[in-house]
N, C-alpha and C. Protein backbone atom coordinates (compact mmCIF):
# COMPACT_ATOMS: atom_id res chain seq x y z
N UNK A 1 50.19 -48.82 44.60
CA UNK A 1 50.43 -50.21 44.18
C UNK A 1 51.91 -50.43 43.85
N UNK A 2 52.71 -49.47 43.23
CA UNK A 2 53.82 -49.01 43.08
C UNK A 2 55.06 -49.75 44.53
N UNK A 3 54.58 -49.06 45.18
CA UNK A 3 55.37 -49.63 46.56
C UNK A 3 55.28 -51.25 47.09
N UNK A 4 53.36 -51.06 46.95
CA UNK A 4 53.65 -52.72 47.55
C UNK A 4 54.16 -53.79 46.55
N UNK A 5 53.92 -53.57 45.47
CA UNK A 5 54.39 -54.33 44.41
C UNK A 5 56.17 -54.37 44.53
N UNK A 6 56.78 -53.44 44.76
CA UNK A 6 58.25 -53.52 45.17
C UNK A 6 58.14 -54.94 46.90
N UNK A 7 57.47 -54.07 47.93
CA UNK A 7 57.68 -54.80 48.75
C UNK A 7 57.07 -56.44 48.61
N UNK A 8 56.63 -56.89 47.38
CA UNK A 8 56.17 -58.12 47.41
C UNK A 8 57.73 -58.55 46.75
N UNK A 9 57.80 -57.79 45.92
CA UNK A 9 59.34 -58.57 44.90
C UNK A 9 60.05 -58.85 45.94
N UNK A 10 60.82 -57.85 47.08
CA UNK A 10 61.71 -57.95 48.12
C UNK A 10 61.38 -59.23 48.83
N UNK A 11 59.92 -59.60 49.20
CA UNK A 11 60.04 -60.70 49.76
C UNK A 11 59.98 -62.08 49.14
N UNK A 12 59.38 -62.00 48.29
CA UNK A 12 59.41 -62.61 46.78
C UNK A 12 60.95 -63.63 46.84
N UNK A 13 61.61 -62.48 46.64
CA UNK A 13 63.10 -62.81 46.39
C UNK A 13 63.90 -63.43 47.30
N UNK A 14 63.85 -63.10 48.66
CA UNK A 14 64.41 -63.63 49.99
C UNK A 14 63.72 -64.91 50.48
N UNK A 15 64.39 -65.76 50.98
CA UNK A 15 64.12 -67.03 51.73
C UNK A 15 65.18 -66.07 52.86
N UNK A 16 65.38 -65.26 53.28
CA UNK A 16 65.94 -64.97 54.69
C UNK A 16 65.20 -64.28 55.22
N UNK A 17 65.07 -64.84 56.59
CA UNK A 17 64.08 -64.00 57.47
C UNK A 17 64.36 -62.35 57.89
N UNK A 18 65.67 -62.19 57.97
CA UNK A 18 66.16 -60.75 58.30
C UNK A 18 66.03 -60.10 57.05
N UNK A 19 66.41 -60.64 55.91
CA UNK A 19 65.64 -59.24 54.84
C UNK A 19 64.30 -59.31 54.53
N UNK A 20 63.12 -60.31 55.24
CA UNK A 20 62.44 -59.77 55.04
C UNK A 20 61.79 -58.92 55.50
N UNK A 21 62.03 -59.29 56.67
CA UNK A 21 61.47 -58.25 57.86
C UNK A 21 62.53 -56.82 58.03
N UNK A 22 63.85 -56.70 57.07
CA UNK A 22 64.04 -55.46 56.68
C UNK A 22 62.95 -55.11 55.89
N UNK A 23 62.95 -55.49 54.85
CA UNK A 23 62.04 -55.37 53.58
C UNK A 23 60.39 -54.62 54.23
N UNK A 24 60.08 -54.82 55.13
CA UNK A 24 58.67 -54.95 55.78
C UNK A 24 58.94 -53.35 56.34
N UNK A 25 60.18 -53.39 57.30
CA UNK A 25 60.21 -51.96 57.74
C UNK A 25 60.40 -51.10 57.10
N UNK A 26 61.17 -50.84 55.29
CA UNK A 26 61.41 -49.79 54.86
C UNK A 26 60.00 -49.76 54.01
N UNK A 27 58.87 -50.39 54.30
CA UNK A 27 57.68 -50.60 53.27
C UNK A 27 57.06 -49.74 54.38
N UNK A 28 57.01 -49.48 55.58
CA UNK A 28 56.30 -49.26 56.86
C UNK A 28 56.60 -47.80 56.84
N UNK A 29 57.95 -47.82 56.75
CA UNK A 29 58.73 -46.66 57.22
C UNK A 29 58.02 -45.50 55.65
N UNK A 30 58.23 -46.08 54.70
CA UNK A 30 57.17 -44.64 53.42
C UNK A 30 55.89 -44.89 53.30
N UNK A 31 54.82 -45.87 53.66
CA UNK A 31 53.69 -46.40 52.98
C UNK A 31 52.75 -45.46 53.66
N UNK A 32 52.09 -44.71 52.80
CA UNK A 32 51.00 -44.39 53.29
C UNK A 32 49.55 -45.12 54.41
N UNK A 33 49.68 -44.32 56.04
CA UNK A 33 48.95 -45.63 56.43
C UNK A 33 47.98 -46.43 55.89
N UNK A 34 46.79 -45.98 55.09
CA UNK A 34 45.83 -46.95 54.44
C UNK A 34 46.42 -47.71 54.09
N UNK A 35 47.86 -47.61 52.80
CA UNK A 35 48.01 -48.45 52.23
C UNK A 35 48.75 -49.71 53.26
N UNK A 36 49.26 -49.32 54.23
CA UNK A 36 49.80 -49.89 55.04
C UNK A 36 49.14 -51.11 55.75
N UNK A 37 48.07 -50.17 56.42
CA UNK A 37 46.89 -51.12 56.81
C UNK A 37 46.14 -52.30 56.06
N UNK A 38 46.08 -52.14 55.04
CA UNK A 38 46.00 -53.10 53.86
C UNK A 38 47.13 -54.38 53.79
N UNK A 39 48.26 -53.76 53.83
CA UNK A 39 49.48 -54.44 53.14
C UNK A 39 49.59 -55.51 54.41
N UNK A 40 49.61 -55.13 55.63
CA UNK A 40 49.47 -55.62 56.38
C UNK A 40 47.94 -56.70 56.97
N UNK A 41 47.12 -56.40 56.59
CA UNK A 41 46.11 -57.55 56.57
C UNK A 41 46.36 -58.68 55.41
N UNK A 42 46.62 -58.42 54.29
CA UNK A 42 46.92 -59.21 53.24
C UNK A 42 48.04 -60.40 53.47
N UNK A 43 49.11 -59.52 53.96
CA UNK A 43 50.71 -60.03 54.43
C UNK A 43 50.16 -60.93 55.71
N UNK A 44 49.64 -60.69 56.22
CA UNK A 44 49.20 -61.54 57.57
C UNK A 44 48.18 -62.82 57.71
N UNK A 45 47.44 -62.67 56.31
CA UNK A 45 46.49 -63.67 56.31
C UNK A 45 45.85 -63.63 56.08
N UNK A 46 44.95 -62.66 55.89
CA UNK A 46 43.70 -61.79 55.45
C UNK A 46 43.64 -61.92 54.16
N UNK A 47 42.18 -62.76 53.68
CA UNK A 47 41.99 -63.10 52.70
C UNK A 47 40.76 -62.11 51.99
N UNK A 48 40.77 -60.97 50.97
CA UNK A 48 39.60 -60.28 50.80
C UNK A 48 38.65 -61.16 49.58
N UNK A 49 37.39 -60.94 49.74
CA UNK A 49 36.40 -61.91 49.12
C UNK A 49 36.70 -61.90 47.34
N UNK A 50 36.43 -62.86 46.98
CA UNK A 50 36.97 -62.60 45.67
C UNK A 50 35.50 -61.87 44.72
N UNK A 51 36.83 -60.96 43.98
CA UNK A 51 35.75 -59.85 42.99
C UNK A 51 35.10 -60.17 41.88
N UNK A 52 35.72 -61.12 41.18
CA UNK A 52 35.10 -61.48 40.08
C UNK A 52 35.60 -62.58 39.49
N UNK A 53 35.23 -63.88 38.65
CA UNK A 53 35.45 -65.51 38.98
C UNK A 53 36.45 -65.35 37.81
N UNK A 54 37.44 -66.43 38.23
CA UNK A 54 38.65 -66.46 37.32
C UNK A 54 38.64 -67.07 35.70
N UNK A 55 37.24 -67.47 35.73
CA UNK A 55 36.97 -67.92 33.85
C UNK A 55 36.69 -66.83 33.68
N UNK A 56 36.18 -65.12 34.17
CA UNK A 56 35.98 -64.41 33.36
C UNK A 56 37.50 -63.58 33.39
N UNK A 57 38.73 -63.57 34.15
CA UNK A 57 39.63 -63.09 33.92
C UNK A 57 40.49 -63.81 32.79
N UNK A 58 40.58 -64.77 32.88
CA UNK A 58 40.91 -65.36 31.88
C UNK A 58 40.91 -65.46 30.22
N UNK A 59 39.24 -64.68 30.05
CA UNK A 59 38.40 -64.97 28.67
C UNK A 59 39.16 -63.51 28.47
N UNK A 60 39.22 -62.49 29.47
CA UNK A 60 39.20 -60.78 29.24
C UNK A 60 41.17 -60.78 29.00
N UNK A 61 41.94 -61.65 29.62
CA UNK A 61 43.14 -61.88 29.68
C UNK A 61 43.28 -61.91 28.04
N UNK A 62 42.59 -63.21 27.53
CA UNK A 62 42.79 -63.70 25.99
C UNK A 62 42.64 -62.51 24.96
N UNK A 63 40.91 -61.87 25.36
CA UNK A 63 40.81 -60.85 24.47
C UNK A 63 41.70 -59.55 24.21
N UNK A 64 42.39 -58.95 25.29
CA UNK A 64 42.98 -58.13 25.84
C UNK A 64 44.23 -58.12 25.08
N UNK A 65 44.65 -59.57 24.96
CA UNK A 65 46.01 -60.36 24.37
C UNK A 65 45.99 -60.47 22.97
N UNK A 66 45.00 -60.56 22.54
CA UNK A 66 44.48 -61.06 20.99
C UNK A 66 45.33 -62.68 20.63
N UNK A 67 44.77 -62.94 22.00
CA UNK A 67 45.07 -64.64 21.96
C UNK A 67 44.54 -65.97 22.17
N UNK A 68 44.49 -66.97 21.24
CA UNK A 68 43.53 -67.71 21.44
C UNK A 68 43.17 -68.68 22.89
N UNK A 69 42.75 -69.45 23.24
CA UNK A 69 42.21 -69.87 24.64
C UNK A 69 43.80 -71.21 24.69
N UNK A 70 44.16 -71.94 23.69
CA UNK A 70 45.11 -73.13 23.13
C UNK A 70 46.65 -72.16 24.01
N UNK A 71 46.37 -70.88 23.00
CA UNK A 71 48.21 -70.39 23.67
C UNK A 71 48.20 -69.64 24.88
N UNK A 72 46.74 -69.06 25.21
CA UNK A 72 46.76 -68.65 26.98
C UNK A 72 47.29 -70.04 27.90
N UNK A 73 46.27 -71.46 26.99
CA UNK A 73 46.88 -72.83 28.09
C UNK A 73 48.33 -73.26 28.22
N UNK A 74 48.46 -72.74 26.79
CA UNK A 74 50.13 -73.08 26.97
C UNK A 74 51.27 -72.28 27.47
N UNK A 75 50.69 -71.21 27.74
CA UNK A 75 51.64 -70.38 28.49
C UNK A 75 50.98 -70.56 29.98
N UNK A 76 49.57 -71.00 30.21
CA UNK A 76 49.66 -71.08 31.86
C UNK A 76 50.55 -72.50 32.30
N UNK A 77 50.52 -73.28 31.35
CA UNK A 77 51.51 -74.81 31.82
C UNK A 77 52.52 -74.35 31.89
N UNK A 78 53.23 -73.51 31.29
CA UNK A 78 54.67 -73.13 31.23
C UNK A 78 54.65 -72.28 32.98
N UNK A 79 53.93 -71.70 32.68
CA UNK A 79 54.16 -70.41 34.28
C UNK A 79 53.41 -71.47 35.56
N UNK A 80 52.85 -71.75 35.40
CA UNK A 80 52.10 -72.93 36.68
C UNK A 80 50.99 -71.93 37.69
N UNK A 81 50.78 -70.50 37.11
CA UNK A 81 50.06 -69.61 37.83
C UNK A 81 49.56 -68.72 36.85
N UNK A 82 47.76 -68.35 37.06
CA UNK A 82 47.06 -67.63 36.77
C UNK A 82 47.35 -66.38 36.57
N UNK A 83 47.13 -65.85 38.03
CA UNK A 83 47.33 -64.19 37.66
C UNK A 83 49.16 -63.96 37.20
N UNK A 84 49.95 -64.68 37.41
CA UNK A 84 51.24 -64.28 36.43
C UNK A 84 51.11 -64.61 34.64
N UNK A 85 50.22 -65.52 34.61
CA UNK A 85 50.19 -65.66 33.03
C UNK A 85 49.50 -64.50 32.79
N UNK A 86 48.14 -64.11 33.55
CA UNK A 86 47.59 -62.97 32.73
C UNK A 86 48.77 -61.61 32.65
N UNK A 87 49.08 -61.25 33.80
CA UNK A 87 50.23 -60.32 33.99
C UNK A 87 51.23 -60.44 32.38
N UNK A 88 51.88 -61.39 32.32
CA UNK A 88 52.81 -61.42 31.12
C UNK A 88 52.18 -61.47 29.66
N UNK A 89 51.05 -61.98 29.40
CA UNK A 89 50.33 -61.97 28.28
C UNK A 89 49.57 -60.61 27.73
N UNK A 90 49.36 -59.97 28.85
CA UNK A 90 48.39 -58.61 28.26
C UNK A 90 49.74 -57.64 27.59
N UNK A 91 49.07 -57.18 26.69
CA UNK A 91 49.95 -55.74 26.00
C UNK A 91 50.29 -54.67 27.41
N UNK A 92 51.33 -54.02 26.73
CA UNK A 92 52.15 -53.23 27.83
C UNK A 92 51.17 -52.33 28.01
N UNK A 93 51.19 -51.87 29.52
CA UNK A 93 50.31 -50.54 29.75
C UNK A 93 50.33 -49.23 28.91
N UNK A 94 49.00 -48.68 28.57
CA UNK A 94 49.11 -47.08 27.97
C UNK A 94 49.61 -46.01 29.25
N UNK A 95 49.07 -46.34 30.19
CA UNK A 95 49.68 -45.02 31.31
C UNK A 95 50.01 -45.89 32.28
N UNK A 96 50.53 -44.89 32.99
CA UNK A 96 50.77 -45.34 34.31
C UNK A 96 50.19 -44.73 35.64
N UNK A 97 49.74 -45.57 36.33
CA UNK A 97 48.79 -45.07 37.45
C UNK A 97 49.57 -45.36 39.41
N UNK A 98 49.59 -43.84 39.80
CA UNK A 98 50.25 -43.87 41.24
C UNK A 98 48.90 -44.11 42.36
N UNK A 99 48.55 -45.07 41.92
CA UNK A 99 47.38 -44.64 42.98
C UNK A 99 47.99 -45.85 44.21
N UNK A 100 47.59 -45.46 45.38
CA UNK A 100 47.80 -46.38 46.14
C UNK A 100 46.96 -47.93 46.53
N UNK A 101 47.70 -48.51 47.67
CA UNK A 101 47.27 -49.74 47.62
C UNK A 101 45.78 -49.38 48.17
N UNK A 102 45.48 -48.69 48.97
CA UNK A 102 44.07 -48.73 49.72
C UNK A 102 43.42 -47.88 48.72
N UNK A 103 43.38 -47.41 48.05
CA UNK A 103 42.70 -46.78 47.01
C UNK A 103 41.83 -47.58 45.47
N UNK A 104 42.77 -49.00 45.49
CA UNK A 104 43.06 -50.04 44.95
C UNK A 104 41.73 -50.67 45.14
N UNK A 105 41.97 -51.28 46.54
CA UNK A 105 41.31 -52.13 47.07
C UNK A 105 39.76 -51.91 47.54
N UNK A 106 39.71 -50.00 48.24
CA UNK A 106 38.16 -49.51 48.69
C UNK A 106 37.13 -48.79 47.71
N UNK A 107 38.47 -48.47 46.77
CA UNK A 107 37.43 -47.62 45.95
C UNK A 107 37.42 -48.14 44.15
N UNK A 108 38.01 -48.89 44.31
CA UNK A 108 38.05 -49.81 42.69
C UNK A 108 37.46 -51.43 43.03
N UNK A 109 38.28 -52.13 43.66
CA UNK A 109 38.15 -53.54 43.49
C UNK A 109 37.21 -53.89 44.07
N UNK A 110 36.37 -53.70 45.37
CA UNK A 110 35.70 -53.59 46.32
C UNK A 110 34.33 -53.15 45.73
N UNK A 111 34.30 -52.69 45.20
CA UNK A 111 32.73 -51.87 44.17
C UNK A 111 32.41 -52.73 43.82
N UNK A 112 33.64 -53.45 42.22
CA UNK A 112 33.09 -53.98 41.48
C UNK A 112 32.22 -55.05 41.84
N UNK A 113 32.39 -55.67 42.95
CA UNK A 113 31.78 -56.76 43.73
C UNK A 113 30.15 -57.01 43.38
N UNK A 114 29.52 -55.46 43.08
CA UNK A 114 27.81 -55.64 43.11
C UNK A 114 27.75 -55.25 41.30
N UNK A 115 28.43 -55.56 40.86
CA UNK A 115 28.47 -54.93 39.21
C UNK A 115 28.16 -55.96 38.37
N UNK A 116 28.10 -55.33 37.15
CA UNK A 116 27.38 -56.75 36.24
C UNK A 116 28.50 -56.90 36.33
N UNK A 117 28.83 -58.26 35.13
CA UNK A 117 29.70 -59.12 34.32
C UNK A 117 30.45 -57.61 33.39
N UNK A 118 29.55 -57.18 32.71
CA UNK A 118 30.23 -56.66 31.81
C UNK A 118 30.94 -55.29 32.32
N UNK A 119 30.28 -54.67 33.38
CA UNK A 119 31.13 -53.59 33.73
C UNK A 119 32.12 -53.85 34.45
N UNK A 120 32.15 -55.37 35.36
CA UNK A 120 33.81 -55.93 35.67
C UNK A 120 34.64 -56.41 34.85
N UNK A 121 34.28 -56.62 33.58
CA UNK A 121 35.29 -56.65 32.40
C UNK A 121 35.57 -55.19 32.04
N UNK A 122 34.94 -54.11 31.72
CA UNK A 122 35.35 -52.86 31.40
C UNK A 122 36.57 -52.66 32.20
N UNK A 123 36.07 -52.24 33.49
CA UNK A 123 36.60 -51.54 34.38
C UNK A 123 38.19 -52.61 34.84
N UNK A 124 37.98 -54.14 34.84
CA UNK A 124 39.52 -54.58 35.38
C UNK A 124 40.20 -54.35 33.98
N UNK A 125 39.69 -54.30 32.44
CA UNK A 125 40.85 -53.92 31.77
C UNK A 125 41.15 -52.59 31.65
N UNK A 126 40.72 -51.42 32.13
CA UNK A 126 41.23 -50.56 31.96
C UNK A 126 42.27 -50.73 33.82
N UNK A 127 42.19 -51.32 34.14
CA UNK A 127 43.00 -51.00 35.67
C UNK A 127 44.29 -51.88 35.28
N UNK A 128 43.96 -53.10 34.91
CA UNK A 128 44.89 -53.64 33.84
C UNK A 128 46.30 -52.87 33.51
N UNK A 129 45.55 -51.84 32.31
CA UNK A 129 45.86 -50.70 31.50
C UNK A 129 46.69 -49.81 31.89
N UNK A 130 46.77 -50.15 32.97
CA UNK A 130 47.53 -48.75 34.10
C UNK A 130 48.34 -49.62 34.89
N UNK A 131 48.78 -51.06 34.65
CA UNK A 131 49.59 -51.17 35.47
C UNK A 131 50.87 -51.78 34.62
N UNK A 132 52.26 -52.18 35.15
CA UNK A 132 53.43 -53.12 34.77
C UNK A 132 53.02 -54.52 35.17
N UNK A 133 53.81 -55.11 34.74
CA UNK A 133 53.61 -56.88 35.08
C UNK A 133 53.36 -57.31 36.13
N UNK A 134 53.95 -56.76 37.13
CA UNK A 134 54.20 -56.89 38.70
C UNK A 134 53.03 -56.45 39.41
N UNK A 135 52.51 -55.25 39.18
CA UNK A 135 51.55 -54.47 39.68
C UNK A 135 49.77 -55.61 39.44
N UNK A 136 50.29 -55.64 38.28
CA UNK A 136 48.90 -56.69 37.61
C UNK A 136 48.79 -57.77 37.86
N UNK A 137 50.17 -58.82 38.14
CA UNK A 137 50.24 -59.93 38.73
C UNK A 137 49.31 -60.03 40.35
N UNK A 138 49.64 -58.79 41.06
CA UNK A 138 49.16 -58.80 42.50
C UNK A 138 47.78 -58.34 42.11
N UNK A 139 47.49 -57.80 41.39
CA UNK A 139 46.32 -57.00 41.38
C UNK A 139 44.92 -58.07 40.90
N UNK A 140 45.49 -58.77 39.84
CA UNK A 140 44.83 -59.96 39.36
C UNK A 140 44.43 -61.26 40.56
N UNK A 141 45.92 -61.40 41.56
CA UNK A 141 45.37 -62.00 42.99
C UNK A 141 44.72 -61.30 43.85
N UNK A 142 44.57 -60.13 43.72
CA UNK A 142 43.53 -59.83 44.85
C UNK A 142 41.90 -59.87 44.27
N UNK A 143 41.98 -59.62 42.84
CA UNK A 143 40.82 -59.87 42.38
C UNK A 143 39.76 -61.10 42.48
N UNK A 144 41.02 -62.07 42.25
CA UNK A 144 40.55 -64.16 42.52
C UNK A 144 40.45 -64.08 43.89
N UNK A 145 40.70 -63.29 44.98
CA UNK A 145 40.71 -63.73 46.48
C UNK A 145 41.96 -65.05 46.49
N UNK A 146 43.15 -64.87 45.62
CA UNK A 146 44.05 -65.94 46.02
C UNK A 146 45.57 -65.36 46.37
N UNK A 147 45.39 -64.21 47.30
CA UNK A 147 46.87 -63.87 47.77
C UNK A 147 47.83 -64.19 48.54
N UNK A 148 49.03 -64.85 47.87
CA UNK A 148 49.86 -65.74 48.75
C UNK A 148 51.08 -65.23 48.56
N UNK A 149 51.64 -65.02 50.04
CA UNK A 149 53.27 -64.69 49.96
C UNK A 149 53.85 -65.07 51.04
N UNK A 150 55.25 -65.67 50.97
CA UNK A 150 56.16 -66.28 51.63
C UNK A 150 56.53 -65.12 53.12
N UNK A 151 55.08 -64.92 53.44
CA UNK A 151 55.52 -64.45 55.41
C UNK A 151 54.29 -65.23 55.94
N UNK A 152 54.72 -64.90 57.29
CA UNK A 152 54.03 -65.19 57.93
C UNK A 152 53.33 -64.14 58.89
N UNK A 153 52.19 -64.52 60.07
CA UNK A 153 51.94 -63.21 60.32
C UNK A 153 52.73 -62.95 61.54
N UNK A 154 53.26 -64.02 62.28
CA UNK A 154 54.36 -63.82 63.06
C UNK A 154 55.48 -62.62 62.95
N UNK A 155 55.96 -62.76 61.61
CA UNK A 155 57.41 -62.30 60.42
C UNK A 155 56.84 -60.63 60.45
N UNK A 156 55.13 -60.40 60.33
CA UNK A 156 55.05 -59.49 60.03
C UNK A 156 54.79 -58.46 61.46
N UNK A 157 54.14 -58.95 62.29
CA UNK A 157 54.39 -58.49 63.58
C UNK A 157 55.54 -58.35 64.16
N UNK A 158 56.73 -58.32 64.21
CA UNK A 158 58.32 -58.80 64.66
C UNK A 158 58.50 -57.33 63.51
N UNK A 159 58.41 -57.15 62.11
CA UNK A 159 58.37 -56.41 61.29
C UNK A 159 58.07 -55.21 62.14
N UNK A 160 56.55 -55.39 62.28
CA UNK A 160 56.19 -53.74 62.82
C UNK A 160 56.51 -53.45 64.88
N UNK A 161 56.70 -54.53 65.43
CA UNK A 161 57.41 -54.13 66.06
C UNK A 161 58.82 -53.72 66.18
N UNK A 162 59.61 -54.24 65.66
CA UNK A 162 61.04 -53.36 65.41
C UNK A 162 60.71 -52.00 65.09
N UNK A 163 59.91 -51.98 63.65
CA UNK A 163 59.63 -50.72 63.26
C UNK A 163 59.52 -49.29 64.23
N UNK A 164 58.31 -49.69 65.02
CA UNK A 164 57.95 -48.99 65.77
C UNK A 164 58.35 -48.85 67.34
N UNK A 165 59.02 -49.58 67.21
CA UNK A 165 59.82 -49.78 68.67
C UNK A 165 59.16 -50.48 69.74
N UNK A 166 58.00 -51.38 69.79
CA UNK A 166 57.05 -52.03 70.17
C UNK A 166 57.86 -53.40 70.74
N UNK A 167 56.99 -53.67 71.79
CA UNK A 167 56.84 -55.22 72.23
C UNK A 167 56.31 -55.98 70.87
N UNK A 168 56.56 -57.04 70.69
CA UNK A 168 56.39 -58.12 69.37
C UNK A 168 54.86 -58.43 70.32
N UNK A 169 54.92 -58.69 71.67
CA UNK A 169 53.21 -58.82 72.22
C UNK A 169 52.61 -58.22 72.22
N UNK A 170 53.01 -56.84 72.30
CA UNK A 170 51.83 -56.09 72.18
C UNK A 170 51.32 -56.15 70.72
N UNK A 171 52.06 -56.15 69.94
CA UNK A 171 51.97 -55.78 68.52
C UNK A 171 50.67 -57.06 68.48
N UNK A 172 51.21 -58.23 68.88
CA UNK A 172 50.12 -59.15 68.62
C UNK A 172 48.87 -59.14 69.28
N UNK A 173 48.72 -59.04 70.34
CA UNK A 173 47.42 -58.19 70.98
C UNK A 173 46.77 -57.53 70.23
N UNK A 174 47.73 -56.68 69.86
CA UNK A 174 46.70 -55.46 69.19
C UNK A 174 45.90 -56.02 67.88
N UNK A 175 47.03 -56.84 66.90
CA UNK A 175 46.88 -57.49 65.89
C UNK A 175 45.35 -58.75 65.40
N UNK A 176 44.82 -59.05 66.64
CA UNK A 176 44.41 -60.18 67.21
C UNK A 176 42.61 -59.95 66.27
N UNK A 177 42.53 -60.45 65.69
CA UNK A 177 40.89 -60.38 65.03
C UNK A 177 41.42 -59.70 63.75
N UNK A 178 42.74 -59.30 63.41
CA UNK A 178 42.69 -58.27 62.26
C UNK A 178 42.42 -58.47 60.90
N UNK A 179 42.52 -60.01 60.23
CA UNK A 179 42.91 -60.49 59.62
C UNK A 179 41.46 -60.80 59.12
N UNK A 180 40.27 -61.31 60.00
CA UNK A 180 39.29 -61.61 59.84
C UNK A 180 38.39 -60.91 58.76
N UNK A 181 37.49 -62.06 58.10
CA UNK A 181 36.28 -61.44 57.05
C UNK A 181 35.93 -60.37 56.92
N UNK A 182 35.36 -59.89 58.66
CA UNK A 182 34.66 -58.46 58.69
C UNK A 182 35.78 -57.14 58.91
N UNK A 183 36.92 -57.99 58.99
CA UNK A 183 38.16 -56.58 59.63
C UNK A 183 37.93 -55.42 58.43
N UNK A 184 38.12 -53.96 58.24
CA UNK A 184 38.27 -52.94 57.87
C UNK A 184 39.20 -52.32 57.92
N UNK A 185 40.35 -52.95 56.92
CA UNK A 185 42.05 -52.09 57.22
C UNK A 185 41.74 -50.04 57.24
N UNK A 186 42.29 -49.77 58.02
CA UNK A 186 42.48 -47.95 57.56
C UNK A 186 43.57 -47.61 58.55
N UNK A 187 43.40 -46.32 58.15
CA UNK A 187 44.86 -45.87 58.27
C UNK A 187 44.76 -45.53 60.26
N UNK A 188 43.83 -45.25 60.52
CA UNK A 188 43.45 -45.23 62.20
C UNK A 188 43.78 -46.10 63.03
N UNK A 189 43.20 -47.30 62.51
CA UNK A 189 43.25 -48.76 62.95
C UNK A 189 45.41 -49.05 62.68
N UNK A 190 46.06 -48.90 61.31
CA UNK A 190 47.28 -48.87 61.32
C UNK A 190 47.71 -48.05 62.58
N UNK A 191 47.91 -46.46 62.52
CA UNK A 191 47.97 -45.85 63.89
C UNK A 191 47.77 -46.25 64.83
N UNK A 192 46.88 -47.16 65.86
CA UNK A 192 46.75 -47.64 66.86
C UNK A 192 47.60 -48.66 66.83
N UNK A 193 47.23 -49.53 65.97
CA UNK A 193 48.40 -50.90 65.77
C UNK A 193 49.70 -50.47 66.36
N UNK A 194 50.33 -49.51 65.98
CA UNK A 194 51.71 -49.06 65.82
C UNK A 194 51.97 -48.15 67.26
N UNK A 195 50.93 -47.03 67.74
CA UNK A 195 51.43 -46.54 68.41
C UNK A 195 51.54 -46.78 69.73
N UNK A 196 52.68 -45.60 70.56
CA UNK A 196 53.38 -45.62 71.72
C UNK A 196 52.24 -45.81 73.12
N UNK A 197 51.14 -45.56 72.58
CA UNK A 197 50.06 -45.21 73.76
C UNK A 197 49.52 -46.43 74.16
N UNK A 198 49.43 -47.22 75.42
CA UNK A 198 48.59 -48.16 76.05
C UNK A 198 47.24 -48.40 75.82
N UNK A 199 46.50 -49.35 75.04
CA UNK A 199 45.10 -49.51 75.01
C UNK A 199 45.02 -50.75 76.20
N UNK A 200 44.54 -49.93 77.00
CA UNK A 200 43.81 -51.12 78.56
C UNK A 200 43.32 -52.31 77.54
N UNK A 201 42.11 -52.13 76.95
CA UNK A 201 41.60 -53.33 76.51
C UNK A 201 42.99 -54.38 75.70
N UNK A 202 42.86 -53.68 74.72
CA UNK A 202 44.05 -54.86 73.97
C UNK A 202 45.47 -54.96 74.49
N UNK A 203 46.04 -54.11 75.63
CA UNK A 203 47.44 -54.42 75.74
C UNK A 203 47.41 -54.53 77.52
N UNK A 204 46.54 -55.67 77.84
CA UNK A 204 46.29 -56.03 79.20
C UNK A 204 47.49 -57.03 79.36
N UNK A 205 48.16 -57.09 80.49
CA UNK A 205 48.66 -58.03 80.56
C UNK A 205 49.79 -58.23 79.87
N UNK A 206 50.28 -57.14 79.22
CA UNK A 206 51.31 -57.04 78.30
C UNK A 206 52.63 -56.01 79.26
């Protein structure tokens, strides 16, 4: 989470198209593929179902904060966004956790989906617990299903083709359904995306 949370600030920060799509390749160039594969469905459009409803992040935000519901509202009017108010309001993390982005997403956030109420309050404040502002800000949007960042999926294809030394068409070929409900980011599916080898089916005509 560590990394992508850097590569969100980088783009975060730029309104220029060339650093972001620097920004994209030095995220490409260390990211572990899962996490990659992820970063890249998200970055592209790919919306994952939301985990748990935002009045209960909110109530767990307050408690978490030892703050009443009046100064959570008045600090969300001030910030104009959810998961950044919760991010800045919770107490600083006890540890710190390297786990990656696909680790994040398949084997934490993704569970909680069939869980009561109360064990998705346990479990997002201790994940909470383990992160910095930044880390929790994104982490809190992937939870609401509301992840938004200034690329496009164009920006991000152009990205991993430079990267990889690729046609920008093929890249999109390959790319083509990825984004979708039922897609399954992993690190295989990244590998194919990226590599040197011809798939007849998806890179016809290319």
């Amino acid at each position: 989470m560590r990394r992508f949370a850097a590569l969100y600030a980088a783009l975060d920060a730029s309104t220029a198209t060339t650093a972001k799509v620097d920004a994209l390749k030095r995220y490409f160039a260390i990211a572990d593929p899962a996490d990659a594969a992820w970063a890249v469905y998200v970055l592209a459009g790919g919306k994952p179902r939301q985990v748990a409803p935002t009045g209960m992040l909110r109530a767990l935000a307050c408690a978490r904060a030892g703050i009443e519901d009046w100064l959570f509202d008045e600090c969300y009017q001030a910030v104009g966004d959810l998961a950044e108010t919760i991010a800045h309001v919770l107490p600083p993390p006890s540890a710190r956790s390297d786990v990656g982005l696909a680790v994040w997403i398949e084997q934490r956030l993704l569970p909680l989906r069939d869980e009561t109420p109360e064990t998705q309050a346990v479990r997002i404040a201790a994940y909470w617990d383990e992160l910095d502002a930044d880390e929790r800000f994104l982490l809190t949007k992937l939870i609401g299903g509301g992840f938004r960042v200034g690329v496009s999926k164009l920006l991000v294809q152009r990205a991993l083709a430079e990267w990889a030394g690729l046609d920008a068409k093929v890249v999109a070929q390959r790319m083509m359904g990825s984004t979708d409900k039922t897609a399954r980011p992993d690190a295989a599916g990244f590998a194919r995306l990226v590599s040197h080898e011809a798939e007849p089916e998806r890179d016809a005509g290319q």
